[in-house]
C-alpha atoms as a PDB file:
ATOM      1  CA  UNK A   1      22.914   3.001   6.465  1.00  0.00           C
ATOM      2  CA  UNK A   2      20.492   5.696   7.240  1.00  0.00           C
ATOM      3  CA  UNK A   3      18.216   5.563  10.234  1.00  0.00           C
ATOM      4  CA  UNK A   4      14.641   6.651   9.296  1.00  0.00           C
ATOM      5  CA  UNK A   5      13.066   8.155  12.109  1.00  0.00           C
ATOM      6  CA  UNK A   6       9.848   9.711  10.674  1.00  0.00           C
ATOM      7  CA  UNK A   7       7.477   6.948   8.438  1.00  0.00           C
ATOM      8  CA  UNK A   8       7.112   9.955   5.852  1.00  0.00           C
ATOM      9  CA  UNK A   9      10.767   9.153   4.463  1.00  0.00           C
ATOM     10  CA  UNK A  10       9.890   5.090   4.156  1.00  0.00           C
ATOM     11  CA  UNK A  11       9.935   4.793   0.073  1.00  0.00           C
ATOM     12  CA  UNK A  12       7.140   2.451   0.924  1.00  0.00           C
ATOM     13  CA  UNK A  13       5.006   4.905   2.458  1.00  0.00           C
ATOM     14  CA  UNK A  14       5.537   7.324  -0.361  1.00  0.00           C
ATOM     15  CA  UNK A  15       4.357   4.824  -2.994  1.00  0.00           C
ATOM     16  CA  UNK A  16       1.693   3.987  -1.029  1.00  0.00           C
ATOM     17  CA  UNK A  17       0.102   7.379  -0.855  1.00  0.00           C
ATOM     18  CA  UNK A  18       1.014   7.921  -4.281  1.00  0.00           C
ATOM     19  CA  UNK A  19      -1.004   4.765  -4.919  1.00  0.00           C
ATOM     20  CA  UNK A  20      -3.896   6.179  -3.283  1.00  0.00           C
ATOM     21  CA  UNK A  21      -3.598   9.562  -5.062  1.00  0.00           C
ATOM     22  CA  UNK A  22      -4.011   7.445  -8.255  1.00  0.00           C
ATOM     23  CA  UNK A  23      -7.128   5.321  -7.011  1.00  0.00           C
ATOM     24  CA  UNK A  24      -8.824   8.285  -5.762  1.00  0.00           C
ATOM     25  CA  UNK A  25      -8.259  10.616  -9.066  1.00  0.00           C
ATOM     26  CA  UNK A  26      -9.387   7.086 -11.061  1.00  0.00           C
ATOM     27  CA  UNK A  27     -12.823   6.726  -8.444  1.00  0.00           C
ATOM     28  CA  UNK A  28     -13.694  10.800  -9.555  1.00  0.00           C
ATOM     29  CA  UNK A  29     -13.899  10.178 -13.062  1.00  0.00           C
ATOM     30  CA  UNK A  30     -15.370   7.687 -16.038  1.00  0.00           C
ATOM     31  CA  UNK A  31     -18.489   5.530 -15.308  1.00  0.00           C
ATOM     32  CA  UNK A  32     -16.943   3.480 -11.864  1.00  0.00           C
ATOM     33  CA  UNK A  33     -18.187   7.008 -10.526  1.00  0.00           C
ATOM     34  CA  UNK A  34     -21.383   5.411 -10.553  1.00  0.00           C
ATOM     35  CA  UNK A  35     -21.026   2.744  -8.613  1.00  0.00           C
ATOM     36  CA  UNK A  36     -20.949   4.414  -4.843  1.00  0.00           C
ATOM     37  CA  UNK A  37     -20.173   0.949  -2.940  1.00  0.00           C
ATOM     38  CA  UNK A  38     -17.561  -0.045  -4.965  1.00  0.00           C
ATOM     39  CA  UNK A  39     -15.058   3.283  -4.956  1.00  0.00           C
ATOM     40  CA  UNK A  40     -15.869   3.913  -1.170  1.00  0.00           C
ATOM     41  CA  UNK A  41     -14.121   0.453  -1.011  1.00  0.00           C
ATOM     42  CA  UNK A  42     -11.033   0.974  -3.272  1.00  0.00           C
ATOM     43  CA  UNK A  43     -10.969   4.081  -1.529  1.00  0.00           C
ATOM     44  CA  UNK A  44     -10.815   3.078   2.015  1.00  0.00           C
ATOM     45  CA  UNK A  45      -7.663   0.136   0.670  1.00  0.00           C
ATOM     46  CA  UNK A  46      -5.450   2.454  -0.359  1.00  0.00           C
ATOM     47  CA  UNK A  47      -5.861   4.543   2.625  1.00  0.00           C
ATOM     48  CA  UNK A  48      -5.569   1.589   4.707  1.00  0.00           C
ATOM     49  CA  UNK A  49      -2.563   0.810   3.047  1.00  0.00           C
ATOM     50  CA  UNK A  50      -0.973   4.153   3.899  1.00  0.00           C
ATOM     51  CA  UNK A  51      -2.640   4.391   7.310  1.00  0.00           C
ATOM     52  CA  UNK A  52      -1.212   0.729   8.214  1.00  0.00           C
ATOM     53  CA  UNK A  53       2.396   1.190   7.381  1.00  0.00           C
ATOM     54  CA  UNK A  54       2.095   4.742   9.165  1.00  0.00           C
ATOM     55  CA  UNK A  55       0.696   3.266  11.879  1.00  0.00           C
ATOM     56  CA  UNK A  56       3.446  -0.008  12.318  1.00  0.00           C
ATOM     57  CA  UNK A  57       6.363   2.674  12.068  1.00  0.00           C
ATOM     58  CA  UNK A  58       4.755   5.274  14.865  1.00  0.00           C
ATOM     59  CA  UNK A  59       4.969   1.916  16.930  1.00  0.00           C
ATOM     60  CA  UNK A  60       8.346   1.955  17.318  1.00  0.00           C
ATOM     61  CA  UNK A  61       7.808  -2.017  17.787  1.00  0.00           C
ATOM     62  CA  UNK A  62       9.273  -4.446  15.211  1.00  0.00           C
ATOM     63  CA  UNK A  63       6.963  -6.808  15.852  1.00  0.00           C
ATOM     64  CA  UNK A  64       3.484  -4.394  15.418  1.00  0.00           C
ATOM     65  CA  UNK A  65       5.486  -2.870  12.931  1.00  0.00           C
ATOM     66  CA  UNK A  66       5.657  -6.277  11.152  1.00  0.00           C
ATOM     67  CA  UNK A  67       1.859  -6.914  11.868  1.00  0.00           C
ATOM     68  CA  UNK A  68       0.577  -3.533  10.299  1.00  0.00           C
ATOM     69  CA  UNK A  69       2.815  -4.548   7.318  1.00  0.00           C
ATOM     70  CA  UNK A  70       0.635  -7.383   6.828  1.00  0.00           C
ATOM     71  CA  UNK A  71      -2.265  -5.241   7.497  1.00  0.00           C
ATOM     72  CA  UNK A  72      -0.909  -3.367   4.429  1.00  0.00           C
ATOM     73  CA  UNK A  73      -0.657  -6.672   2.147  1.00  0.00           C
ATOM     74  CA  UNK A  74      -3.940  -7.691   2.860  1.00  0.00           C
ATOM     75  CA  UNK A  75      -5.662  -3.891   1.995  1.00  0.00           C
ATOM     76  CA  UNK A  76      -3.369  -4.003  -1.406  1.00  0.00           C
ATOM     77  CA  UNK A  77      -4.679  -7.465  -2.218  1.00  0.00           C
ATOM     78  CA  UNK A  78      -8.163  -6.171  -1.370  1.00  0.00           C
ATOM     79  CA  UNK A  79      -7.938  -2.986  -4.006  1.00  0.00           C
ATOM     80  CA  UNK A  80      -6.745  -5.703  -6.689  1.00  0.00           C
ATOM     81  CA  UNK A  81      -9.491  -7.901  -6.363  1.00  0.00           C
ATOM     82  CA  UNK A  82     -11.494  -4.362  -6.523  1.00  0.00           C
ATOM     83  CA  UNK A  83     -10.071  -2.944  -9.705  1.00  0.00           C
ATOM     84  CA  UNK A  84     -10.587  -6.725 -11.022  1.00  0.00           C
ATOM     85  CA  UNK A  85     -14.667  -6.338 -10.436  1.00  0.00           C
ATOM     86  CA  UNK A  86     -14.663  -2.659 -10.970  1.00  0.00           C
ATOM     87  CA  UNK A  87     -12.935  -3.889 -14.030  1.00  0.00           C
ATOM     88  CA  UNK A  88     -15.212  -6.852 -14.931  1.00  0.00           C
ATOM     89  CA  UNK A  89     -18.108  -5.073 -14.541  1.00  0.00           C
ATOM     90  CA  UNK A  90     -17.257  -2.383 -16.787  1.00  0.00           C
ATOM     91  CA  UNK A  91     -16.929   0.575 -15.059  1.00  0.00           C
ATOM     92  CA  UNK A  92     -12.777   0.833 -15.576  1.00  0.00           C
ATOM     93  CA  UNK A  93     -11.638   1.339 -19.329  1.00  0.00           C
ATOM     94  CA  UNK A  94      -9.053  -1.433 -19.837  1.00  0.00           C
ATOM     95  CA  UNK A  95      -6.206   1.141 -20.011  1.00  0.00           C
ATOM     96  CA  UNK A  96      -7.151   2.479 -16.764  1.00  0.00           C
ATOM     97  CA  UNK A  97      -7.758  -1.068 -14.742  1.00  0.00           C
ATOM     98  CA  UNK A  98      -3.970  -2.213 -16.817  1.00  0.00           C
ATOM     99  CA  UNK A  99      -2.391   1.209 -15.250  1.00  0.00           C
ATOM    100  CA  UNK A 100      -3.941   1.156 -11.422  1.00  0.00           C
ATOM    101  CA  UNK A 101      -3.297  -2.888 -11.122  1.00  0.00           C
ATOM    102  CA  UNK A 102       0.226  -2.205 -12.784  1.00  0.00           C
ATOM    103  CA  UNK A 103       0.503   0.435  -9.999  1.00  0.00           C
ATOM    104  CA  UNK A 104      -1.098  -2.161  -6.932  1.00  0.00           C
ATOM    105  CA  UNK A 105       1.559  -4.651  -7.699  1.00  0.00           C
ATOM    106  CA  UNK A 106       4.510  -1.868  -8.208  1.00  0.00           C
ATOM    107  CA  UNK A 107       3.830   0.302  -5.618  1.00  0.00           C
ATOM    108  CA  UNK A 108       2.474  -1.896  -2.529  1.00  0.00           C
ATOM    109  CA  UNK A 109       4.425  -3.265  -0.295  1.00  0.00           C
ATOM    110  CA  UNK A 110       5.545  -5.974  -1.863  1.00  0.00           C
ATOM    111  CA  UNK A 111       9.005  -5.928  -0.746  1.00  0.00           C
ATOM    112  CA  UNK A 112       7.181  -6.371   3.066  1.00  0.00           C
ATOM    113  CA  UNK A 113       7.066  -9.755   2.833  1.00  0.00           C
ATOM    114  CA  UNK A 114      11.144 -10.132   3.148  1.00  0.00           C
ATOM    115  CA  UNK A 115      10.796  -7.202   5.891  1.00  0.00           C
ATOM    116  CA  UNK A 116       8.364  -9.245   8.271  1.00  0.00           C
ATOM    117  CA  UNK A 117       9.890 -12.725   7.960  1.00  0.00           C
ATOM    118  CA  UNK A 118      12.332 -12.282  10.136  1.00  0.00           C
ATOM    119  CA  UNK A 119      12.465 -14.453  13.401  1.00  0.00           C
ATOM    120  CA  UNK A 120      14.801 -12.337  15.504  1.00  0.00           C
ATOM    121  CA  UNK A 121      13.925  -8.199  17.040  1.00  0.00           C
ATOM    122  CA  UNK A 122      15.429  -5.687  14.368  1.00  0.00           C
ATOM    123  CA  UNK A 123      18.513  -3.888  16.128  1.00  0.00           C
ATOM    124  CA  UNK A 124      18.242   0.027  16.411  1.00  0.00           C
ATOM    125  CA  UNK A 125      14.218   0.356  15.782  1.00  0.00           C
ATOM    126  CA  UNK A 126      14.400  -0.988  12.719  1.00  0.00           C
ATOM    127  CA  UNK A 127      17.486  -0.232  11.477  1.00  0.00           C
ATOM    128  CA  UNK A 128      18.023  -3.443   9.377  1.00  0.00           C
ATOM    129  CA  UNK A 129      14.308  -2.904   7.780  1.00  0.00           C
ATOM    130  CA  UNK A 130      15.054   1.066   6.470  1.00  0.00           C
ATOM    131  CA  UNK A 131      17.532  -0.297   4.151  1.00  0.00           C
ATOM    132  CA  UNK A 132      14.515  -2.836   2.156  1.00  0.00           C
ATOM    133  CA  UNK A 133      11.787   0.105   2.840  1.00  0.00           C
ATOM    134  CA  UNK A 134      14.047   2.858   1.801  1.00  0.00           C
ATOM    135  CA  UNK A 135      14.874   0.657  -1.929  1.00  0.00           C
ATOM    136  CA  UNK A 136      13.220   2.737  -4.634  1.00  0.00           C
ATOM    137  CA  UNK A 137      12.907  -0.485  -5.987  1.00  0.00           C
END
């Protein structure tokens, strides 16, 4: 088992960011460019996403690691219920809300949930987590 030491090698991290690439690119083009309030705010998720599992890792706490995670959850379920109005509302083709919500539920962190449920300290910062955050899947 590998030891990550920097939060740039956490697979989670990596989708993450890629995540936010996406929502960004999708915020500078098509008619949801017209709606200011609403792309600041899917915007500002997916770099809280990013930001919050950066964050827990720099920690080097498994417990505030653990919190941040959630942190992350809660921003990812945030952008859904944001490319569900941006959606509703029109400004998101069908194809593109189907691709970025495809890519919210794929590339969040998801796989957290197991990470943070556990009850006793992670041996070896973290050790036991890198092995669920490093998963490409």
């Amino acid at each position: 088992m590998v030891a990550v030491t920097r939060f740039e090698d956490l697979i989670v991290w990596q989708k993450a960011r890629q995540l936010a690439k996406e929502v960004h690119a999708a915020c500078a083009t098509g008619r949801v460019v017209h709606d200011y309030a609403l792309t600041d705010q899917m915007r500002r998720a997916s770099v809280s996403i990013v930001s919050n599992i950066a964050e827990g890792f720099e920690r080097k706490n498994p417990s505030y690691f653990g919190q941040f995670l959630s942190y992350a959850r809660g921003s990812c379920a945030e952008l859904r219920a944001q490319l569900y109005l941006a959606s509703d509302v029109g400004w998101l083709l069908e194809s593109e809300f189907s691709r970025l919500s495809l890519l919210a539920r794929q590339k969040s962190p998801a796989c957290l949930e197991r990470s943070t449920s556990r009850s006793q300290p992670l041996p070896n910062h973290l050790v036991d987590l890198n092995t669920q955050l490093l998963s490409p899947h």
